[in-house]
Every structure is written in C-alpha cells, then in structure tokens.
Protein backbone atom coordinates (compact mmCIF):
# COMPACT_ATOMS: atom_id res chain seq x y z
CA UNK A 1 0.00 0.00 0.00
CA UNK A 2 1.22 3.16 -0.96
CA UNK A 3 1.23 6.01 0.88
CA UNK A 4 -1.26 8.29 -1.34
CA UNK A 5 -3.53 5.44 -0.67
CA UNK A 6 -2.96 5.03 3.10
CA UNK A 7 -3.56 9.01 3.59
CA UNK A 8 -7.12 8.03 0.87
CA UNK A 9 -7.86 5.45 3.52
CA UNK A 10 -7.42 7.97 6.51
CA UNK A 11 -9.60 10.87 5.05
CA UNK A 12 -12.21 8.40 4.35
CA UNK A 13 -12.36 6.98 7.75
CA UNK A 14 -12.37 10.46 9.33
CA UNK A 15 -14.90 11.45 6.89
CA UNK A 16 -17.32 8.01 7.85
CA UNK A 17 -16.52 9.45 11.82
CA UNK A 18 -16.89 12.82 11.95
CA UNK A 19 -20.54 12.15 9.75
CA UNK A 20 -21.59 9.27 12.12
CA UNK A 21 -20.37 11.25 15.41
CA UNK A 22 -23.34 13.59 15.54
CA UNK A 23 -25.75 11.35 14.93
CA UNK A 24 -24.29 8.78 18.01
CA UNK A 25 -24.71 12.22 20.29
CA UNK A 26 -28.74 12.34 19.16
CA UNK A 27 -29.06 8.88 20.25
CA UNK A 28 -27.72 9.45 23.44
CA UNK A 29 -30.10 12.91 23.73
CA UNK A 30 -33.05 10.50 23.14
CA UNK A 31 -31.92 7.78 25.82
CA UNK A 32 -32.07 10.79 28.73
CA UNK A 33 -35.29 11.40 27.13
CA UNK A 34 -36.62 8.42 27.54
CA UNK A 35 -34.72 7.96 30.90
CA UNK A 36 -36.72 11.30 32.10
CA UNK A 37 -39.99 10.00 30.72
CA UNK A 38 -39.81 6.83 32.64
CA UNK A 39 -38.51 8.54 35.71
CA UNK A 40 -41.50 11.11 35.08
CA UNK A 41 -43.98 7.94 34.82
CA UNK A 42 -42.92 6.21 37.82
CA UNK A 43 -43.09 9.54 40.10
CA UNK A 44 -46.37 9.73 38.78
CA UNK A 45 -47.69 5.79 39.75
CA UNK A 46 -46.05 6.67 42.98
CA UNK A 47 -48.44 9.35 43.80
CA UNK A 48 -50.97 7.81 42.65
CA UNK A 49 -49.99 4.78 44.89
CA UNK A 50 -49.63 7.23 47.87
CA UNK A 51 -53.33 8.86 47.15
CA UNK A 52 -54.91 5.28 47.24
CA UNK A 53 -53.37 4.50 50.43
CA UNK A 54 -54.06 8.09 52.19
CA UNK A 55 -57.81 8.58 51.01
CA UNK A 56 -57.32 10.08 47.71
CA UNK A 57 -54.87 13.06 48.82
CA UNK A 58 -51.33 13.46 47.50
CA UNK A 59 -48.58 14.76 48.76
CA UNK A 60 -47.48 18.42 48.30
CA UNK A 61 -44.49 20.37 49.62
CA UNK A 62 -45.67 23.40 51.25
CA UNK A 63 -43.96 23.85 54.96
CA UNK A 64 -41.71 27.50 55.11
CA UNK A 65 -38.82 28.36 56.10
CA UNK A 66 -39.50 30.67 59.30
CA UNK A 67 -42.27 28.55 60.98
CA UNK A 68 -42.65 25.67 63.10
CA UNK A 69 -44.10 22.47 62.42
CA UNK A 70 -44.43 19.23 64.50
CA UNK A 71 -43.88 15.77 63.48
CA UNK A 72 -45.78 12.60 64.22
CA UNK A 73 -43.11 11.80 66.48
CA UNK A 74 -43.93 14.83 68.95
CA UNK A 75 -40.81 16.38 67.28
CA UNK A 76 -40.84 20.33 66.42
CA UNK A 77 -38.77 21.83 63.57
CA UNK A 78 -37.69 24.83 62.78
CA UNK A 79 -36.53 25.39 59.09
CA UNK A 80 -33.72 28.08 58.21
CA UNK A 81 -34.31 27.43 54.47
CA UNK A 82 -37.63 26.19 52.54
CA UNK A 83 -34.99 23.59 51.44
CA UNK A 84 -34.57 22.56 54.76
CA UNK A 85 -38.60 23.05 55.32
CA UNK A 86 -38.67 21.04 52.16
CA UNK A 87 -36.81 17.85 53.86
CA UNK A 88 -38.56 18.02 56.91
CA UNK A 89 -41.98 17.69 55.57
CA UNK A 90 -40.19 14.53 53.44
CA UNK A 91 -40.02 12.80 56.76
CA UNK A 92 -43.23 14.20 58.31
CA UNK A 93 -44.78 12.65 55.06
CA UNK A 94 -43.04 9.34 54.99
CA UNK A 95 -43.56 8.59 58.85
C-alpha cells in the first residue's frame, strides 16, 4: 500500500466518523429522554400509589422556612431554608 492510498484510507475513515459522530450524540439525547420520561412515569404511579393509600390526597411540599411544624413523632422543627422546610416535611410525610 502506498502512501497516497494510506492518507485516501485515513480521510475516508475520518470522513465516515466525523458524519456518524453527531448522529451517536442524538441517540444518546433520546436515551435521557426516555430515561426522564420513565422517571416522570414512575413519580407519577407513585403518587398515585400514595393517594390510594391516604384517602385520595397526595402529597405536596408546602412547609416554610421561618415557621414551626411538629412531626408525628412529637418532634418540632424549625426550618432556616424552605430547602430545609422542604426535607422536613419529606419525613413528616413518609412517617
């Protein structure tokens, strides 16, 4: 093999890659996609779960940074952050 058609065989191989390359980054787009729409779908069966087993009410994040709230356990928290508030409801919700 000469070395014109070594450098032939390069440029066509880069040429194959660099036209393939894009089209291996789509398919990865569309496999978060799909990973998101199955994530999506299983948050929602989860509520749904939770609303059959809590007489048809759902859960909702709406505790406030600045207040007080108790727990189920007798314990009181007091949330610097709605973050924080955020979490704390989490385990009033799942006790």
């Amino acid at each position: 093999m000469t070395l014109i058609e070594l450098l032939i065989t390069i440029v066509i191989l880069l040429a194959l890659t660099l036209t393939i390359a894009p089209a291996l980054g789509h398919m990865r787009g569309e496999s978060n996609n799909d990973l998101s729409k199955a994530n999506l779908m299983q948050l929602g069966q989860s509520r749904d779960q939770y609303a059959l087993d809590n007489a048809d009410r759902i859960f909702a994040y709406s505790w406030r940074a600045g207040e007080s709230y108790k727990l189920p356990t007798g314990q009181v928290r007091n949330p610097n952050s709605d973050q924080e508030a955020a979490a704390f409801q989490n385990q009033e919700i799942l006790m």
